[in-house]
N, C-alpha and C. Protein backbone atom coordinates (compact mmCIF):
# COMPACT_ATOMS: atom_id res chain seq x y z
N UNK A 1 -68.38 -20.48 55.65
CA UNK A 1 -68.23 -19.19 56.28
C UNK A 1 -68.71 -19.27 57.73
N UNK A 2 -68.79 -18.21 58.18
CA UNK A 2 -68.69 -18.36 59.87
C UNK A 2 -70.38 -17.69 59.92
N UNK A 3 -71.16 -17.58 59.11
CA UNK A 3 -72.86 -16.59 59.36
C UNK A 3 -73.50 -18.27 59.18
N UNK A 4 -74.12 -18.44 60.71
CA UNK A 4 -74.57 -19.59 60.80
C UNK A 4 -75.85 -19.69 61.44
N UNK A 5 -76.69 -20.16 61.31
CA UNK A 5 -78.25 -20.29 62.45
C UNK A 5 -77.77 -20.64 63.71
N UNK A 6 -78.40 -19.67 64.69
CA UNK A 6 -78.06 -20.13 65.33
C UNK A 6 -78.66 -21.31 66.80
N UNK A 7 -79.68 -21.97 65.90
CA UNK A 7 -79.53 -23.32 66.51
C UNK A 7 -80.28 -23.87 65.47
N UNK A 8 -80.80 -25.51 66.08
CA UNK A 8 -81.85 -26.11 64.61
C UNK A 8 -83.69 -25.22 64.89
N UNK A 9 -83.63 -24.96 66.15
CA UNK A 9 -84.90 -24.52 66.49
C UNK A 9 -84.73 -23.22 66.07
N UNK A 10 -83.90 -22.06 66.52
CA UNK A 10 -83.55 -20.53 66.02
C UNK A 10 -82.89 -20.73 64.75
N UNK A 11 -83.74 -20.43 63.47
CA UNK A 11 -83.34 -19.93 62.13
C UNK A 11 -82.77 -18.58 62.02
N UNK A 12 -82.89 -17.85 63.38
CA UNK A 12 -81.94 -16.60 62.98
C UNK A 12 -80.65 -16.99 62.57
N UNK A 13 -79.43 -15.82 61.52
CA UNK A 13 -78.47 -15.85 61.55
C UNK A 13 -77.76 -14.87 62.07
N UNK A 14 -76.48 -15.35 62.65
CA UNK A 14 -75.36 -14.77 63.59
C UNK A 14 -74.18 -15.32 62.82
N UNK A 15 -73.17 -13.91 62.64
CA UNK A 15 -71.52 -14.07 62.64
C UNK A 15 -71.10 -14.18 63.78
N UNK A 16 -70.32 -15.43 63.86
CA UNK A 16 -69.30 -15.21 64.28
C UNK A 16 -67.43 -15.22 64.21
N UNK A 17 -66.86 -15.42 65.03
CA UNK A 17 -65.66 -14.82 64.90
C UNK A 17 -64.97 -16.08 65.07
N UNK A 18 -63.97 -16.48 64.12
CA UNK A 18 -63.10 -18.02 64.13
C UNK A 18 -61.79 -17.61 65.00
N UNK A 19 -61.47 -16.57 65.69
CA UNK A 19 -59.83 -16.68 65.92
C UNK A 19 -60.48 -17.57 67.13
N UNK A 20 -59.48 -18.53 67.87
CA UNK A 20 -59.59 -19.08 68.47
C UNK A 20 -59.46 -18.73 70.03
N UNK A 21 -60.45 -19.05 70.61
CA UNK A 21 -60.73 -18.61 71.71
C UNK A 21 -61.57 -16.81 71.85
N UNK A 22 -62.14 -16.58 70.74
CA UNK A 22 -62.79 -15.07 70.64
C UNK A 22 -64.21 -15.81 70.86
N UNK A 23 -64.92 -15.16 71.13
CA UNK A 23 -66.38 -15.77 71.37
C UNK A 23 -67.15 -14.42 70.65
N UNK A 24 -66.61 -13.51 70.26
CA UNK A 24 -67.49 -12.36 69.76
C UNK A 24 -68.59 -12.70 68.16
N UNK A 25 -69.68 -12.37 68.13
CA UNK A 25 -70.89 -12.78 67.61
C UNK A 25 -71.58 -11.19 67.50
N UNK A 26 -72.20 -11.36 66.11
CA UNK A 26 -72.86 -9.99 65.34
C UNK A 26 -74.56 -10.52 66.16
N UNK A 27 -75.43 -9.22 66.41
CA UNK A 27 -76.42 -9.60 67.25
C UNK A 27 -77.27 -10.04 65.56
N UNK A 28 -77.81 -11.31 65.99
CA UNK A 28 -78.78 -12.22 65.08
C UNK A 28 -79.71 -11.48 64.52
N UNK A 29 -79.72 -11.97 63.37
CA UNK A 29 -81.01 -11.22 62.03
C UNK A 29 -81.90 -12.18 61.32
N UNK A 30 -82.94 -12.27 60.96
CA UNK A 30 -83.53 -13.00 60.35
C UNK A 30 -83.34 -13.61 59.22
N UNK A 31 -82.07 -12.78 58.45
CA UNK A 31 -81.70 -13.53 57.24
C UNK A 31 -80.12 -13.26 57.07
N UNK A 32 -79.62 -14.21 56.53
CA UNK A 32 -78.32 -13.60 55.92
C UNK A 32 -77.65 -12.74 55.46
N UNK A 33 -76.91 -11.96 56.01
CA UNK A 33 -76.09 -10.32 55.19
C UNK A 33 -75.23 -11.11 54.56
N UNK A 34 -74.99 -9.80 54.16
CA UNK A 34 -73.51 -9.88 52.71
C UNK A 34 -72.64 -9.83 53.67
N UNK A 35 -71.78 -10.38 53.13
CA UNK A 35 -70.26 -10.89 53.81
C UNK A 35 -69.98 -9.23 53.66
N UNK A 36 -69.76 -8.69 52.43
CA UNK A 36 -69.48 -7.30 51.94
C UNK A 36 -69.90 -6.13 52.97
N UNK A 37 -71.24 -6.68 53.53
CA UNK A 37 -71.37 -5.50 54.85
C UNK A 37 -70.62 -5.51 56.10
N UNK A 38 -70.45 -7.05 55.92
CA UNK A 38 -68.99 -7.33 57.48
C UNK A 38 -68.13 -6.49 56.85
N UNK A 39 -67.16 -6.69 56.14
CA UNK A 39 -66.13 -6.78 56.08
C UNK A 39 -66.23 -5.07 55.53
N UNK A 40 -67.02 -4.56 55.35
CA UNK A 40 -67.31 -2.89 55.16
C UNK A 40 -67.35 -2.33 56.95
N UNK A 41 -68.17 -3.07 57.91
CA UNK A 41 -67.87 -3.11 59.32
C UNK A 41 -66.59 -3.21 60.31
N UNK A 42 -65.58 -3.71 59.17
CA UNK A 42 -63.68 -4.18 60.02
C UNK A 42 -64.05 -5.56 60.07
N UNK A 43 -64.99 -6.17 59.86
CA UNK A 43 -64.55 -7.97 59.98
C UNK A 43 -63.59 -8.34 59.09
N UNK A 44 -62.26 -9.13 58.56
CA UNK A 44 -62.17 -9.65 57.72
C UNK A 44 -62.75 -11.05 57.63
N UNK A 45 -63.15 -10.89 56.26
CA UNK A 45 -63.62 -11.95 55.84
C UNK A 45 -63.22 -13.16 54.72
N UNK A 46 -63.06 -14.06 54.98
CA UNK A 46 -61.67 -15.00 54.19
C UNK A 46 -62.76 -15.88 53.34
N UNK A 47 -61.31 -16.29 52.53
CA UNK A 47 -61.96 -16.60 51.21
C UNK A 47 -62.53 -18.35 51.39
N UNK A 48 -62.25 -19.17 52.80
CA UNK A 48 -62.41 -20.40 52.74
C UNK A 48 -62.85 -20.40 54.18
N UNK A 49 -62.24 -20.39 55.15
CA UNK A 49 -61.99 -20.13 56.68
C UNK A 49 -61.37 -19.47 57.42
N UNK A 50 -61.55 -18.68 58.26
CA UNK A 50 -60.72 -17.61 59.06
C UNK A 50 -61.36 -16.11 58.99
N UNK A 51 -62.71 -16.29 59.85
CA UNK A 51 -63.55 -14.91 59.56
C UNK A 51 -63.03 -14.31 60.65
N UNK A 52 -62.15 -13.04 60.84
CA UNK A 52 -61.72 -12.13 62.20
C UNK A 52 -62.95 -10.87 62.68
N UNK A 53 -63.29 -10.59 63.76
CA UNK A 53 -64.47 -9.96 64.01
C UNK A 53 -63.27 -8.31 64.05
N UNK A 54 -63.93 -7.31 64.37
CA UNK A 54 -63.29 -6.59 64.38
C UNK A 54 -61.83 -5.91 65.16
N UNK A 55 -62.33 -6.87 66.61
CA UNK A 55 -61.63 -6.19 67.67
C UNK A 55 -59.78 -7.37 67.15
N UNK A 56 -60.76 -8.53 66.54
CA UNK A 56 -59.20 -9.21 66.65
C UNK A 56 -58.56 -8.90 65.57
N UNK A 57 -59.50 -8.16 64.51
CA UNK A 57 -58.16 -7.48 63.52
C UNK A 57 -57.53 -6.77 64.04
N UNK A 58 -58.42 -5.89 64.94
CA UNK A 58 -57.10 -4.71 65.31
C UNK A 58 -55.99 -4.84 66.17
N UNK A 59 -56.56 -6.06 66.96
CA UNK A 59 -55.20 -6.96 67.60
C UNK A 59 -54.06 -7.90 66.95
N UNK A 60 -54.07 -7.93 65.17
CA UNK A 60 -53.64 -9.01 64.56
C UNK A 60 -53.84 -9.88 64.66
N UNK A 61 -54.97 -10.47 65.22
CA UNK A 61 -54.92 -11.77 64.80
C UNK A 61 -55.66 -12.32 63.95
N UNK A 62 -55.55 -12.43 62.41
CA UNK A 62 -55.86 -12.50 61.62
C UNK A 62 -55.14 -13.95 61.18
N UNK A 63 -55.75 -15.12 60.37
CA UNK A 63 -54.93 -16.15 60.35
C UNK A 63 -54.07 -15.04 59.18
N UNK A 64 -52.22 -15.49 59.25
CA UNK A 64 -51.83 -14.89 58.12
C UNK A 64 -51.77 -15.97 56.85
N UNK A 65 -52.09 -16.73 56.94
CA UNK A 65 -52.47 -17.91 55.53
C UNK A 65 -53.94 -17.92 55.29
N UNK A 66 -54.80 -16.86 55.77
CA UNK A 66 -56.28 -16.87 55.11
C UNK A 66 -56.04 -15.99 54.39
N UNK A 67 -56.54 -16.30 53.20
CA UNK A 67 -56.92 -14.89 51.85
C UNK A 67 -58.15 -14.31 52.02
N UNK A 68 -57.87 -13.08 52.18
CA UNK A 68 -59.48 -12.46 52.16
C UNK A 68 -60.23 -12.57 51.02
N UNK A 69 -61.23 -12.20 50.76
CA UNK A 69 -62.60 -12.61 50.05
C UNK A 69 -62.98 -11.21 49.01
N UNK A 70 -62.17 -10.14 49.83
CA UNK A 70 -62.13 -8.58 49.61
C UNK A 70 -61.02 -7.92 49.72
N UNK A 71 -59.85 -8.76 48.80
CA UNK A 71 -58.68 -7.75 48.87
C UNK A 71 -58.43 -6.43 48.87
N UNK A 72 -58.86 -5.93 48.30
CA UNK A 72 -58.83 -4.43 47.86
C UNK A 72 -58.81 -3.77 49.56
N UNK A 73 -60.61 -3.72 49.96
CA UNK A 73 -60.85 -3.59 51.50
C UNK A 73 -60.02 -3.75 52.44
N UNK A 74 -59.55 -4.97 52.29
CA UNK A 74 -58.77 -5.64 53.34
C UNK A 74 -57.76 -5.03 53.85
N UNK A 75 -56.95 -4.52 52.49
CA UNK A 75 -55.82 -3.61 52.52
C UNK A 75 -56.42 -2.21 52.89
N UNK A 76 -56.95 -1.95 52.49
CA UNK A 76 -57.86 -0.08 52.99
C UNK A 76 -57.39 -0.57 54.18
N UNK A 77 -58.71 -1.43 55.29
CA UNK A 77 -58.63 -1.20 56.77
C UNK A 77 -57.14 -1.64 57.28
N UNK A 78 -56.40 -2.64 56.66
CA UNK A 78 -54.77 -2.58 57.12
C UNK A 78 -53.81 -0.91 57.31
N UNK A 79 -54.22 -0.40 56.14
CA UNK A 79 -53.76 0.90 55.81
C UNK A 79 -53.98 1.85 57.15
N UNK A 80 -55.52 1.73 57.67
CA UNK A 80 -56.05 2.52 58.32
C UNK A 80 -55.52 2.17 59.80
N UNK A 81 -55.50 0.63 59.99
CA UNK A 81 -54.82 0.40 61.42
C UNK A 81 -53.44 0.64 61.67
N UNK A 82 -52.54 0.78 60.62
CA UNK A 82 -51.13 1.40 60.35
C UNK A 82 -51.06 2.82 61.07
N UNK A 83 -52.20 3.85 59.97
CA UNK A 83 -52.12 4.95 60.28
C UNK A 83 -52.53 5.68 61.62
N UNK A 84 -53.50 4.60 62.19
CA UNK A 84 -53.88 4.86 63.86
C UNK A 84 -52.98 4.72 64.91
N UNK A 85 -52.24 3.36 64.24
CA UNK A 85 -50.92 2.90 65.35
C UNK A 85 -49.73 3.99 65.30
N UNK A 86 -49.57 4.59 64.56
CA UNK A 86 -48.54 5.69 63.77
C UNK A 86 -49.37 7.05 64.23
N UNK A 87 -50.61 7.37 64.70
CA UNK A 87 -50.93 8.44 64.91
C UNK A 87 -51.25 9.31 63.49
N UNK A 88 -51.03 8.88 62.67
CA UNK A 88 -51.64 9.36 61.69
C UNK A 88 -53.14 9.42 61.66
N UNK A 89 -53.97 9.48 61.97
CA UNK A 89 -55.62 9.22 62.34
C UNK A 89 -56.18 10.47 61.70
């Protein structure tokens, strides 16, 4: 997964974001969250590799060959970026 220390000296952990070329990063915590609170936040979160932070879901770029980890969710916030782009809000 992409929640990593972020160095060997800093044991804090930080998400970050795999689309390529995003540099966006959750501000560091002392211990590991639940993937379940990202992805309750708009991260998707995949079931092997391909964690999207929020801003690049809402841009699509989501790998489309990663399976999320939280289908159900996944589809909610798809639903919801549909209904924003559509003005449905």
């Amino acid at each position: 997964m992409s929640q990593e220390w972020i160095s060997g000296e800093d044991r804090r952990w930080q998400m970050q974001c795999n689309v390529k070329g995003c540099t966006s990063v959750e501000d560091p915590t002392p211990g590991r969250q639940s993937l379940l609170s990202f992805a309750r936040r708009g991260w998707f979160i995949a079931e092997v590799f391909g964690d999207a932070c929020p801003d690049c879901v809402a841009d699509g770029k989501v790998d489309p060959n990663a399976t999320s980890l939280f289908p159900r969710l996944w589809e909610a916030r798809q639903e919801e970026l549909r209904a924003s782009k559509d003005g449905r809000s």
